[in-house]
N, C-alpha and C. Protein backbone atom coordinates (compact mmCIF):
# COMPACT_ATOMS: atom_id res chain seq x y z
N UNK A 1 -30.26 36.19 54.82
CA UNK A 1 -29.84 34.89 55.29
C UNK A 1 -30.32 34.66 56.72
N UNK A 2 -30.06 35.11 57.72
CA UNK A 2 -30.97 35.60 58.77
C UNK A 2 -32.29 35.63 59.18
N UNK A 3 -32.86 36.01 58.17
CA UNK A 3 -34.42 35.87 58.24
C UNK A 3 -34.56 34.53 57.60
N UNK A 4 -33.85 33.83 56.57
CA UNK A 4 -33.95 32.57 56.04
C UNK A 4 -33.99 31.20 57.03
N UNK A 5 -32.60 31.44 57.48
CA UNK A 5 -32.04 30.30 58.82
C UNK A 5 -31.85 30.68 60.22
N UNK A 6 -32.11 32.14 60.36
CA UNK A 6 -32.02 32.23 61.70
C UNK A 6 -30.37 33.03 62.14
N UNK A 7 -30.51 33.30 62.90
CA UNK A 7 -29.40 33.96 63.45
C UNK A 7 -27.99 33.39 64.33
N UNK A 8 -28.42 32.07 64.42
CA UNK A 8 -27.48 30.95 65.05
C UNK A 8 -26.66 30.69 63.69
N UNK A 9 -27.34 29.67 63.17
CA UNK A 9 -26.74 29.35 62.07
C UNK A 9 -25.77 30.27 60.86
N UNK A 10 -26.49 31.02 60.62
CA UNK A 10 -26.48 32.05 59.69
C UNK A 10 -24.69 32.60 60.07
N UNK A 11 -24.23 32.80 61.83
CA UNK A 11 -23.36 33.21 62.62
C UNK A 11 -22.10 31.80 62.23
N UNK A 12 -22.52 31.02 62.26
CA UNK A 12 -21.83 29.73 62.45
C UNK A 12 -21.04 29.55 60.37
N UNK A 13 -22.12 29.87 59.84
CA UNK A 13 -21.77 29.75 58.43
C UNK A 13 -20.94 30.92 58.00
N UNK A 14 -21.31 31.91 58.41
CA UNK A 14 -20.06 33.10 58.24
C UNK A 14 -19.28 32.87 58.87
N UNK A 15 -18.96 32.78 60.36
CA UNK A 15 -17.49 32.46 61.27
C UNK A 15 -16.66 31.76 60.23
N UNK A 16 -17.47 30.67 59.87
CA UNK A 16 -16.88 29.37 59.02
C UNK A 16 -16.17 29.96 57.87
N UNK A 17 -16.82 30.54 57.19
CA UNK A 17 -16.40 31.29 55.72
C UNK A 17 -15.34 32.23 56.34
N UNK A 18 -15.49 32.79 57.22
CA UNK A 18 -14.22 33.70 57.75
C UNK A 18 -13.36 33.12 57.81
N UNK A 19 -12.95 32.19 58.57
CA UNK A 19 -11.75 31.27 58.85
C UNK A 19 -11.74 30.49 57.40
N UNK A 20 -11.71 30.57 56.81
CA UNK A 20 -12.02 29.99 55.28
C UNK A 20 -10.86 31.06 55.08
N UNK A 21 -11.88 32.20 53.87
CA UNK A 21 -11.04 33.29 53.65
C UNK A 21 -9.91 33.38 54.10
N UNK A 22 -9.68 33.49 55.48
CA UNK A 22 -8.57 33.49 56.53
C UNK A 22 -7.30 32.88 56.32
N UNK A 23 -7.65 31.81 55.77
CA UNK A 23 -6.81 30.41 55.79
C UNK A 23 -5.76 30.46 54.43
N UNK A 24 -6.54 31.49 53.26
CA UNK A 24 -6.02 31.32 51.60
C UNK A 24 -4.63 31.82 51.92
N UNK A 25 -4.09 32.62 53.08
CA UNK A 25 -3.11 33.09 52.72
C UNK A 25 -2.15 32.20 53.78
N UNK A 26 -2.48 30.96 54.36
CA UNK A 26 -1.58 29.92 55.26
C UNK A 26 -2.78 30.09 56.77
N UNK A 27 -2.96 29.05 57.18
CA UNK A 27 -4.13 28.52 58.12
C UNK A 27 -3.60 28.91 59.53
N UNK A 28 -4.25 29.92 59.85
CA UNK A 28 -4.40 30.67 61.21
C UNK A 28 -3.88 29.39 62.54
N UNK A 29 -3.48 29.56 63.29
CA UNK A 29 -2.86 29.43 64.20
C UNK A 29 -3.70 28.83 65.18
N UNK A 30 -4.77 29.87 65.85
CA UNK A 30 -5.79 29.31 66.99
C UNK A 30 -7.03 30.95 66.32
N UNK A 31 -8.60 30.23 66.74
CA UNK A 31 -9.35 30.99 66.56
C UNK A 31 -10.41 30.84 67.56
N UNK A 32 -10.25 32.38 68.05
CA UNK A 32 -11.38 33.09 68.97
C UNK A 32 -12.76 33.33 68.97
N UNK A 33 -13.78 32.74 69.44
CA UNK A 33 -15.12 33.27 69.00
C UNK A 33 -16.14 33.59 69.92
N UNK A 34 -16.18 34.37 70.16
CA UNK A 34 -17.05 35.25 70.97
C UNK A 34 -18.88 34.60 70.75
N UNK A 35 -18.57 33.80 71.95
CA UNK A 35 -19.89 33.36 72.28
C UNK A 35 -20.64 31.65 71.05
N UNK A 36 -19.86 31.59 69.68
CA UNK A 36 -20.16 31.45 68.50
C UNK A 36 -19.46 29.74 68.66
N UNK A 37 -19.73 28.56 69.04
CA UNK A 37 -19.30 27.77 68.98
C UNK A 37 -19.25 27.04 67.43
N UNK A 38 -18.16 27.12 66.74
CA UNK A 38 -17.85 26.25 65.43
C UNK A 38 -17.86 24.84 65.14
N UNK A 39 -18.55 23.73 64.87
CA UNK A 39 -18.19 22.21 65.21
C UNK A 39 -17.56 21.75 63.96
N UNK A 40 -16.71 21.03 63.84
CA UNK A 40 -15.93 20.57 62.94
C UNK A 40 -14.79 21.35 62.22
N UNK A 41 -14.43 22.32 63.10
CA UNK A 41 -13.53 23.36 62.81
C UNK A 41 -12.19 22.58 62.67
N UNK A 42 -11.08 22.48 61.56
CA UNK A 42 -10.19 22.00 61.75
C UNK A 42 -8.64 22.84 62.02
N UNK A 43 -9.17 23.99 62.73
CA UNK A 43 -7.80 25.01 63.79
C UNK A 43 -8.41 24.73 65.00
N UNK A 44 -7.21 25.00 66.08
CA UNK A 44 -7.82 24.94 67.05
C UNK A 44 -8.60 26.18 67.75
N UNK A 45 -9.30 25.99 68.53
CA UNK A 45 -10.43 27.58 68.45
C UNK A 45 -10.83 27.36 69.98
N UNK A 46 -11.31 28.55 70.30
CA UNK A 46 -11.73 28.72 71.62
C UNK A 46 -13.27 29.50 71.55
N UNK A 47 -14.65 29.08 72.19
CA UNK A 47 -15.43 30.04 72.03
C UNK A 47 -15.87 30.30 73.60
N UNK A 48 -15.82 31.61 73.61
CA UNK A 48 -15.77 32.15 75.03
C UNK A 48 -16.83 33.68 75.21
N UNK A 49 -17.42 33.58 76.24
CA UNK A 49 -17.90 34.49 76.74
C UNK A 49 -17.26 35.93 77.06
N UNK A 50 -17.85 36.75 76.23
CA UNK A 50 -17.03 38.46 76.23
C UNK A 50 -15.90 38.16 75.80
N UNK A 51 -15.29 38.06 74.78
CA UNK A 51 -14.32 37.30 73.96
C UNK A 51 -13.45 38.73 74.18
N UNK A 52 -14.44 40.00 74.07
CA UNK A 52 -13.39 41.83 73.52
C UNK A 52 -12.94 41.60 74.43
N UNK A 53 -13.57 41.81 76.05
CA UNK A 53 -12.29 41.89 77.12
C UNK A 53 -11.59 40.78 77.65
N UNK A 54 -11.32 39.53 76.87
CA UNK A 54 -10.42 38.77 76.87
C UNK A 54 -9.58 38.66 75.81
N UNK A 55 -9.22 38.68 75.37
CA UNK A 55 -8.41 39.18 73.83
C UNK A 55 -8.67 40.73 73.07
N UNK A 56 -7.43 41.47 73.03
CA UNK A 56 -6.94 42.24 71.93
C UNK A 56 -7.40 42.09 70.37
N UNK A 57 -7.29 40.44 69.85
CA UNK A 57 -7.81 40.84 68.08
C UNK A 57 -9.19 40.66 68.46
N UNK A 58 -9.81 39.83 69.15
CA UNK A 58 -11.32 40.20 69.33
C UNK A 58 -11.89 41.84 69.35
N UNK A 59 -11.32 42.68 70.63
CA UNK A 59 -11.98 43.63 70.73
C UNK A 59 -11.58 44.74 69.28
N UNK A 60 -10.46 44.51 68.76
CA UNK A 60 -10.24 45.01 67.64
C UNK A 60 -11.24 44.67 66.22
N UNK A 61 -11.12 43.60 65.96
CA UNK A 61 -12.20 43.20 65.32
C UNK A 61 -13.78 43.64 65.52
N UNK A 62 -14.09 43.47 66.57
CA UNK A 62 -15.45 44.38 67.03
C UNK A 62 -15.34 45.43 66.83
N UNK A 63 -14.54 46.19 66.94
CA UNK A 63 -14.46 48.03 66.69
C UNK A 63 -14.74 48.11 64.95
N UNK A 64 -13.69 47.33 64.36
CA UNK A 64 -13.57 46.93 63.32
C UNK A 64 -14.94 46.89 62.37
N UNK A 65 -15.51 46.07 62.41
CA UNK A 65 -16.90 45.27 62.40
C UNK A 65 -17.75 46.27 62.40
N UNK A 66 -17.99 47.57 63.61
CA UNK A 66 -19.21 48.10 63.96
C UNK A 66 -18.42 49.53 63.06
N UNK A 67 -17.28 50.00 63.09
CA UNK A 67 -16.99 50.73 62.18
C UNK A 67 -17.52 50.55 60.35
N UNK A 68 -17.26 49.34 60.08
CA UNK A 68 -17.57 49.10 58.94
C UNK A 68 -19.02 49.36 58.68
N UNK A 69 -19.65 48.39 59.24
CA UNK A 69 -21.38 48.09 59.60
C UNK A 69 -22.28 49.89 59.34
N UNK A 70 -21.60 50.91 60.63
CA UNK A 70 -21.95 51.81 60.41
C UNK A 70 -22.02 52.75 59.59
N UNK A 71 -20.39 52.59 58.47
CA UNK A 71 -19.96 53.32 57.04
C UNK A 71 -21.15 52.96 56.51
N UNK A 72 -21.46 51.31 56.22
CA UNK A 72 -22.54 51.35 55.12
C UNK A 72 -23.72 51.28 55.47
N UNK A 73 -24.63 51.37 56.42
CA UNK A 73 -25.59 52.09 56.71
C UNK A 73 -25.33 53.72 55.84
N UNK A 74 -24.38 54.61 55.92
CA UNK A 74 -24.12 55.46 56.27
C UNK A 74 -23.94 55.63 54.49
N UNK A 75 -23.47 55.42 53.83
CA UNK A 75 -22.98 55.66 52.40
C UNK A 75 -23.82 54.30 51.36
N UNK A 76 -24.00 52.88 51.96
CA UNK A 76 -24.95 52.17 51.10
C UNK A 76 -26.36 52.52 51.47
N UNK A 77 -26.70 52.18 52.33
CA UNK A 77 -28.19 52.03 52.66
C UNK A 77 -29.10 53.43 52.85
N UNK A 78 -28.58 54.44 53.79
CA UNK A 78 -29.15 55.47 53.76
C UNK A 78 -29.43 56.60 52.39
N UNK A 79 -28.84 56.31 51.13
CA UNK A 79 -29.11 56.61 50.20
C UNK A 79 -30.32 55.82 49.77
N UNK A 80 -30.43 54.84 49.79
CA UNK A 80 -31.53 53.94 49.04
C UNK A 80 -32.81 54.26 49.79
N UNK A 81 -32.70 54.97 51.52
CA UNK A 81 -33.89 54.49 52.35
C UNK A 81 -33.92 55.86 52.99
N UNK A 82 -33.61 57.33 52.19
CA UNK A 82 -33.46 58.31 53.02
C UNK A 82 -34.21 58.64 53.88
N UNK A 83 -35.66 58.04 54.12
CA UNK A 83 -36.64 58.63 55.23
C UNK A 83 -36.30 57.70 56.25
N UNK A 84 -35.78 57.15 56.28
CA UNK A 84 -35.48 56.00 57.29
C UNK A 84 -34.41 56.61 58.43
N UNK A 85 -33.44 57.89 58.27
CA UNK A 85 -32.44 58.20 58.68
C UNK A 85 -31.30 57.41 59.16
N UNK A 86 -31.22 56.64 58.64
CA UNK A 86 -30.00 55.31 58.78
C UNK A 86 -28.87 56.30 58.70
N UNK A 87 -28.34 57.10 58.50
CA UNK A 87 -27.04 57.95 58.51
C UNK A 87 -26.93 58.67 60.38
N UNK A 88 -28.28 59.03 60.73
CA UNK A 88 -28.28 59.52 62.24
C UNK A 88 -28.05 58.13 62.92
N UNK A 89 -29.07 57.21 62.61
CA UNK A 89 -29.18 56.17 63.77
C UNK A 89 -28.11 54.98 63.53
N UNK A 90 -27.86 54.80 62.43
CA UNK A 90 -26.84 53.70 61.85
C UNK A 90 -27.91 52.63 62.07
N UNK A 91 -29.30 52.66 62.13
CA UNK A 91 -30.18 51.27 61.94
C UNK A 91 -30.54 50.58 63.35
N UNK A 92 -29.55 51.40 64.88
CA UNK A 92 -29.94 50.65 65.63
C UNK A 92 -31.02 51.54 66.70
N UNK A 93 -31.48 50.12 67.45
CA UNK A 93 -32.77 50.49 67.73
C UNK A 93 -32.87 52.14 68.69
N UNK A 94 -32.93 53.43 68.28
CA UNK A 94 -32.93 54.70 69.13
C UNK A 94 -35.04 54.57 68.53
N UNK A 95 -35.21 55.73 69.35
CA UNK A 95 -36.57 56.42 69.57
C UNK A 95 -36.94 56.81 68.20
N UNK A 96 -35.56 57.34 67.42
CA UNK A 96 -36.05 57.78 66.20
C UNK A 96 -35.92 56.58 65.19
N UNK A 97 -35.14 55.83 65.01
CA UNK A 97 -35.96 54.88 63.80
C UNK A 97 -37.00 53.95 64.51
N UNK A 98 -37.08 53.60 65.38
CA UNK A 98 -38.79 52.88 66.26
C UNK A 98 -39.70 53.83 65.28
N UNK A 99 -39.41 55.57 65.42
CA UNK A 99 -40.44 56.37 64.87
C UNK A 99 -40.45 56.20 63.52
N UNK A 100 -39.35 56.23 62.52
CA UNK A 100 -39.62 56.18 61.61
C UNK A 100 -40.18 54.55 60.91
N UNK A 101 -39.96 53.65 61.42
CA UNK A 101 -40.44 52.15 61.58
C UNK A 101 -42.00 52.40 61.33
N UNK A 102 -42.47 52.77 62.60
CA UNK A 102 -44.00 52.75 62.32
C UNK A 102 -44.30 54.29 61.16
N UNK A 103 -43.57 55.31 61.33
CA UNK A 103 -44.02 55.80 59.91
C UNK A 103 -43.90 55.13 58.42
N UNK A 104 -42.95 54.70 58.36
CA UNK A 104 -42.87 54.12 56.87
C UNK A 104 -43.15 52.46 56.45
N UNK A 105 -42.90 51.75 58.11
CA UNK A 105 -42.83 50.27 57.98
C UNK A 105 -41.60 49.68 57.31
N UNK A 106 -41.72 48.70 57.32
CA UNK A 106 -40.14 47.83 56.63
C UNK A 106 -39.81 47.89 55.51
N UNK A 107 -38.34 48.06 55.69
CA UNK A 107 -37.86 48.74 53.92
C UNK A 107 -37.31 47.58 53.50
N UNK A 108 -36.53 47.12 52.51
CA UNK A 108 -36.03 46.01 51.88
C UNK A 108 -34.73 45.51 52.70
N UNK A 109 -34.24 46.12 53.53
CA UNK A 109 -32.87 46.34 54.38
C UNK A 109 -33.25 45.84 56.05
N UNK A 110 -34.40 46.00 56.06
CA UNK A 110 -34.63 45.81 57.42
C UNK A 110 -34.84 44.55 57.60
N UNK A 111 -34.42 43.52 58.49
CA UNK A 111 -34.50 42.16 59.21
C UNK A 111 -35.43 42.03 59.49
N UNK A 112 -36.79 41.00 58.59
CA UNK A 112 -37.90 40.68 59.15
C UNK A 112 -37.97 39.68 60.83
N UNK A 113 -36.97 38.96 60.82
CA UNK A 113 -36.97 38.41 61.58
C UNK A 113 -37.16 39.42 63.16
N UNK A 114 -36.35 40.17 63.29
CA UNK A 114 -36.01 41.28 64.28
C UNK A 114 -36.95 42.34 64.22
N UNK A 115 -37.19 42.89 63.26
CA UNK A 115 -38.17 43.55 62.93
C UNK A 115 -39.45 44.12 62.81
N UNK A 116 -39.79 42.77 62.52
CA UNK A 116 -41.12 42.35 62.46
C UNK A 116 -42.07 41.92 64.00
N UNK A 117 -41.01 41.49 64.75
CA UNK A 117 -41.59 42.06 66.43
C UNK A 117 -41.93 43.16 67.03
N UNK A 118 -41.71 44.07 66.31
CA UNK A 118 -41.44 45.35 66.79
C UNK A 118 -43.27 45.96 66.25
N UNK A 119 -43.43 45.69 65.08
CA UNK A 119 -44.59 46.43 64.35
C UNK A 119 -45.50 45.93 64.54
């Protein structure tokens, strides 16, 4: 989706779907968004710069988020892409997947958009 529309958008359509989801079980109160301005949002919302060290469910959510993110690198993806070492690096940019990047080139998982600058 990302490589489709871009990384703005793409941010704006998930937030959206979040507060969606969010809402099935009675419509959230006020919503926080780190950097991510929503237009036509109908809660009231705040989008703010360094959102973690201004709010508690923000920085929770981020822990949250990069915990998850890293499991499946870690148990989805690094099975499918074992030369890639996505279980050491979790996918982000260290010395060793740069290395393995130009050894193997882009796997089906990797963000052409982001990516594809690199090679």
């Amino acid at each position: 989706m990302i490589d489709c529309l871009g990384v703005q958008t793409t941010n704006v359509y998930s937030f959206r779907e979040a507060v969606d989801r969010a809402s099935v079980n009675g419509v959230p109160d006020f919503v926080i968004f780190d950097w991510i301005k929503v237009p036509d949002l109908n809660i009231p919302s705040l989008s703010t710069s360094q959102a973690e060290t201004k709010s508690c469910s923000v920085a929770a959510a981020s822990i949250v988020a990069k915990v998850i993110r890293d499991s499946l690198m870690e148990t989805h993806y690094h099975p499918l892409y074992p030369e890639y070492g996505l279980a050491q690096h979790k996918g982000y940019g260290t010395k060793m997947h740069y290395e393995k990047l130009t050894e193997y080139g882009l796997s089906e998982c990797h963000r052409r958009s982001f990516c594809g600058k690199l090679l």
